[in-house]
N, C-alpha and C. Protein backbone atom coordinates (compact mmCIF):
# COMPACT_ATOMS: atom_id res chain seq x y z
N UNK A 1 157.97 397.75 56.48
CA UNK A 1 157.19 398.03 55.29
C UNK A 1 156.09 396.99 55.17
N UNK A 2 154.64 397.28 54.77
CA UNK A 2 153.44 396.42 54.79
C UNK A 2 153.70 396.04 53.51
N UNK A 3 153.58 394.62 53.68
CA UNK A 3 153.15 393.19 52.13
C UNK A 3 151.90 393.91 51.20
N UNK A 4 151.80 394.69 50.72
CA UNK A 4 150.72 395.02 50.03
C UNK A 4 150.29 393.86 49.12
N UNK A 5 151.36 392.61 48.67
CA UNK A 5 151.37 391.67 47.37
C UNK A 5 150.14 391.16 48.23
N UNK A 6 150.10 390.93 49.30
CA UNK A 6 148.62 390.26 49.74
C UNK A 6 147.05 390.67 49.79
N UNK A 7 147.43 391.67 49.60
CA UNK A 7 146.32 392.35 49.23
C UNK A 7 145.01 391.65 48.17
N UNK A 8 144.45 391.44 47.77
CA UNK A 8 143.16 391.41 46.79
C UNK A 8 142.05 391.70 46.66
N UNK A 9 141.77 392.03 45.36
CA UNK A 9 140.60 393.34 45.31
C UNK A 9 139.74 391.92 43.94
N UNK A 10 138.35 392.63 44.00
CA UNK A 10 137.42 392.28 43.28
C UNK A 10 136.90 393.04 42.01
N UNK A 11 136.39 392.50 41.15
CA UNK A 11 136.33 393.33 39.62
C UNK A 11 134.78 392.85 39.55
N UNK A 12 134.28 393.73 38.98
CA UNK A 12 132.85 393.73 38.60
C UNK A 12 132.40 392.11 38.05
N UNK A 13 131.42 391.41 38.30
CA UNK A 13 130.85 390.29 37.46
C UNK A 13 130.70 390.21 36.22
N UNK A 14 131.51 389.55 35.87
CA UNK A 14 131.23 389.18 34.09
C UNK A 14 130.29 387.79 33.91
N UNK A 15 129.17 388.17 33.02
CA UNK A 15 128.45 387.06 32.95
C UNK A 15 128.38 386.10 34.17
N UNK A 16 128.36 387.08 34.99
CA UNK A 16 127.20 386.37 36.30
C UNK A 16 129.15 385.46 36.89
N UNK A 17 129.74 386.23 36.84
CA UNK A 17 131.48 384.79 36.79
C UNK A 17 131.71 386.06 38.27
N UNK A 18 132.05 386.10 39.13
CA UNK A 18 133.03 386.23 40.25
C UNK A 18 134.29 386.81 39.73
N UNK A 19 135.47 387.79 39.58
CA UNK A 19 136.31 387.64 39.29
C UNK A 19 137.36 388.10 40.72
N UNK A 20 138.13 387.83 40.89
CA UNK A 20 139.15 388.05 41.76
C UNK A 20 140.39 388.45 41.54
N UNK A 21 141.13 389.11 42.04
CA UNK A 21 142.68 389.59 41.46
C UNK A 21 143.68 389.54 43.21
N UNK A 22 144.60 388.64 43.17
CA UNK A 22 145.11 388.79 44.11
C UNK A 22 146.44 388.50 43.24
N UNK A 23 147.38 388.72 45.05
CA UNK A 23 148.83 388.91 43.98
C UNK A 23 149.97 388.13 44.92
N UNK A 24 149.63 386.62 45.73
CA UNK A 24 149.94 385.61 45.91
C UNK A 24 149.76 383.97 45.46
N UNK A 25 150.54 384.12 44.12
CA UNK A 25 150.49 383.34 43.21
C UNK A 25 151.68 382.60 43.49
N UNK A 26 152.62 383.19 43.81
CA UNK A 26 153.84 382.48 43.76
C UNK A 26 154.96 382.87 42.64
N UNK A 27 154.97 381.42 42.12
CA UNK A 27 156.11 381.88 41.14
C UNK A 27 155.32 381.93 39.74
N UNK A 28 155.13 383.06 39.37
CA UNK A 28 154.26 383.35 38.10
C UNK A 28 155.29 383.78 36.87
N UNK A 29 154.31 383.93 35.93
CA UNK A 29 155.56 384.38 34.58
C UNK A 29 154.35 384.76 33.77
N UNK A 30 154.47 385.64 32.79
CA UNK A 30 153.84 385.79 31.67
C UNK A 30 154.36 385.03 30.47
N UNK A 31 154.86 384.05 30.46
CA UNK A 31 155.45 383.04 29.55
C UNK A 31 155.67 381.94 29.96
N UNK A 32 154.39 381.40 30.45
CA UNK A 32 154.80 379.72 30.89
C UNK A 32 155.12 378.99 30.02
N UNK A 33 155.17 379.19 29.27
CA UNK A 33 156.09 378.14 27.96
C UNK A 33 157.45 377.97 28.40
N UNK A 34 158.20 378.98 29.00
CA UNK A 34 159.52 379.05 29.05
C UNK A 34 159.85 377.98 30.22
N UNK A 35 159.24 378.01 31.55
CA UNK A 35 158.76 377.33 32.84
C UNK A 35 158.79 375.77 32.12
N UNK A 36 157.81 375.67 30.54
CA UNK A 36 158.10 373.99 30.62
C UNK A 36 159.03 373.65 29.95
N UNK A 37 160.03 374.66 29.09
CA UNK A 37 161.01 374.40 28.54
C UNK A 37 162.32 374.33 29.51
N UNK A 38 162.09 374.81 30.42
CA UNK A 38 163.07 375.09 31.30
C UNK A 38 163.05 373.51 32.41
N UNK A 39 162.18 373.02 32.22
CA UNK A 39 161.59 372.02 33.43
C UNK A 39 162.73 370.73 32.17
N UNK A 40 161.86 370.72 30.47
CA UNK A 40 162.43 369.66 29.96
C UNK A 40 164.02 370.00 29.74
N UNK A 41 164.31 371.08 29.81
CA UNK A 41 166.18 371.09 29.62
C UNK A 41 166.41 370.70 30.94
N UNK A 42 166.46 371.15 32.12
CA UNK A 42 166.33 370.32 33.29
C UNK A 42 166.60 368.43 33.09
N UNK A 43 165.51 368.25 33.33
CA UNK A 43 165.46 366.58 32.74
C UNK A 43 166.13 365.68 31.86
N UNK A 44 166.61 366.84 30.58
CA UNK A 44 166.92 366.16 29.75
C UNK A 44 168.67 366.66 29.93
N UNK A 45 169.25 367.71 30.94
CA UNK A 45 170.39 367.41 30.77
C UNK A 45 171.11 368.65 29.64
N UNK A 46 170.55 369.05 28.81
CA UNK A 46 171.36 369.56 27.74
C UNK A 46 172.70 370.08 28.00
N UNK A 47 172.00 371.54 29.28
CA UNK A 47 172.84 372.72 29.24
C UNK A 47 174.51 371.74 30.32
N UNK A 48 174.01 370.45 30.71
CA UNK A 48 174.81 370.12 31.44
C UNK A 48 175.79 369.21 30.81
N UNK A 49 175.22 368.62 30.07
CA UNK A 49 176.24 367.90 28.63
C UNK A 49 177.02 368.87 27.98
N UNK A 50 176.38 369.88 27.78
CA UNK A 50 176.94 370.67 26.58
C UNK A 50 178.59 371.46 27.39
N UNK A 51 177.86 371.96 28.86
CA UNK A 51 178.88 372.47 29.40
C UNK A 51 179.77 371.56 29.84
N UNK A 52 179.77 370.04 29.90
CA UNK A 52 180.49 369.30 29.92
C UNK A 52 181.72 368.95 28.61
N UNK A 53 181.06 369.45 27.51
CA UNK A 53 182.36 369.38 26.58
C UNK A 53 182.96 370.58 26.16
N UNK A 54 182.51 371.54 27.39
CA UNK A 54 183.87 373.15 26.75
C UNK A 54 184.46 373.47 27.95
N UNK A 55 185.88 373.87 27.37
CA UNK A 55 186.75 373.81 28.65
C UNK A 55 186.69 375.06 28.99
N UNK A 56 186.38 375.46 30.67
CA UNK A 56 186.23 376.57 31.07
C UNK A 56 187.37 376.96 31.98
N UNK A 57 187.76 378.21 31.23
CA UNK A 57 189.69 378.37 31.67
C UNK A 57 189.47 379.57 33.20
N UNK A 58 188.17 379.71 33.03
CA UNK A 58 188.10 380.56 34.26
C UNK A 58 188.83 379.88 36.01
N UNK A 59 189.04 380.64 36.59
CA UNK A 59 189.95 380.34 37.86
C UNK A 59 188.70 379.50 38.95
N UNK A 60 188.38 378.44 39.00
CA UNK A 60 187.30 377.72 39.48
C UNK A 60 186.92 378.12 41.02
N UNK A 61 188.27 379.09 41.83
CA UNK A 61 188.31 379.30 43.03
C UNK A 61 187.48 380.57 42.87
N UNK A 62 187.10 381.41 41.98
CA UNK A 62 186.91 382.83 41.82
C UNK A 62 185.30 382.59 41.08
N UNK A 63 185.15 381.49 40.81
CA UNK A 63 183.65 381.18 40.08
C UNK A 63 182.13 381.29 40.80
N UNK A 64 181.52 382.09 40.41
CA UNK A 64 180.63 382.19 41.13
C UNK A 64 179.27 381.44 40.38
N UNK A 65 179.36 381.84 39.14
CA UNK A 65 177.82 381.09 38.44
C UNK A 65 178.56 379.97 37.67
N UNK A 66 178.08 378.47 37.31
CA UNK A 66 179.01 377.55 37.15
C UNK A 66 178.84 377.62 35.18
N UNK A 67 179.29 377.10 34.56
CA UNK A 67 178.87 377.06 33.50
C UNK A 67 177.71 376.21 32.79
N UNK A 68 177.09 375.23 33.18
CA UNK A 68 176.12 374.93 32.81
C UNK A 68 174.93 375.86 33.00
N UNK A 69 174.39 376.77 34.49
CA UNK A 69 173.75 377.47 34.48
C UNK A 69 173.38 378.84 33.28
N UNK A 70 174.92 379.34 33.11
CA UNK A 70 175.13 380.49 31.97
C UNK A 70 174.66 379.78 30.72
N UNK A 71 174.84 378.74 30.05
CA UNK A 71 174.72 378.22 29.08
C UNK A 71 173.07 378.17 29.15
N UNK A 72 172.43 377.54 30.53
CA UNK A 72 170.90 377.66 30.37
C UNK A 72 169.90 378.88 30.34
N UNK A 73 171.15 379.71 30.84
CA UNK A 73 170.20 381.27 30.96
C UNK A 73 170.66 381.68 29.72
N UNK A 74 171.71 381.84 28.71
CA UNK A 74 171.50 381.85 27.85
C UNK A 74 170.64 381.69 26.66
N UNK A 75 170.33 380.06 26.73
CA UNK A 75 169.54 379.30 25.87
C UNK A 75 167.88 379.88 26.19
N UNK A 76 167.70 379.44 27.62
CA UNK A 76 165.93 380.12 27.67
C UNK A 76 166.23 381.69 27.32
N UNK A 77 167.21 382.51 27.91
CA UNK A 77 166.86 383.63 27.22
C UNK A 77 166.72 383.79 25.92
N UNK A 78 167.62 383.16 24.76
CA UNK A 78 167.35 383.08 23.20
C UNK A 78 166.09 382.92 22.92
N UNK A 79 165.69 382.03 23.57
CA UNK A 79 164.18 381.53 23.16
C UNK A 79 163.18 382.52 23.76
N UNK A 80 163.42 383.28 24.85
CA UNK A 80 162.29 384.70 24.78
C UNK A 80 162.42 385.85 23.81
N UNK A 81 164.01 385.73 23.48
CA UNK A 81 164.12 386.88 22.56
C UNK A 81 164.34 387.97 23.40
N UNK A 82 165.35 387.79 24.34
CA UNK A 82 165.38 389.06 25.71
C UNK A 82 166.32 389.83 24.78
N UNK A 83 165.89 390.83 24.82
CA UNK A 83 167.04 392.11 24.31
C UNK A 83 168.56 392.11 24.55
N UNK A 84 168.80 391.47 26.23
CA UNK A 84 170.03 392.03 26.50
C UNK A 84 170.58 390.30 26.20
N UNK A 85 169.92 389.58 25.38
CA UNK A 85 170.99 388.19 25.27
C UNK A 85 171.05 387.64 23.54
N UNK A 86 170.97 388.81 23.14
CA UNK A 86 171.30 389.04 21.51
C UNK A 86 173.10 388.87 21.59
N UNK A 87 173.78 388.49 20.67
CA UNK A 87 175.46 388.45 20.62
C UNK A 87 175.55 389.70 19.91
């Protein structure tokens, strides 16, 4: 199957400006806010403290996502307001 994401096309001149549209950006988001909130919980530890003081009775041999991670996808999801991470 051909990479079409490499592809890029050109858009008419605005005020004399060049515009370009390609679609090797990398890791993009339409909410980089979340990217620097996610960078300072990172740093600062939270989701890893926090999951440090609840006891997780799950079978640790059978664990696949650890609990600090769930606790952080949780939390940035709250803060987008994702539909499917309402209680």
């Amino acid at each position: 199957m051909a990479d079409d994401s490499l592809l890029g096309f050109s858009f008419p001149a605005i005020c004399r400006k060049k515009m370009t549209a390609a679609f090797d950006g990398g890791r993009l988001t339409s909410d980089g806010g979340v990217l620097l909130l996610a960078q300072a919980e990172r740093q600062l530890g939270i989701a890893e403290r926090l999951a440090a003081c609840i006891c997780d009775p799950r079978d640790q041999s059978r664990v696949v996502h650890d609990l600090d991670d769930i606790l952080r996808a949780r939390m940035l999801g709250s803060v987008l307001a994702e539909g499917g991470m309402t209680p």
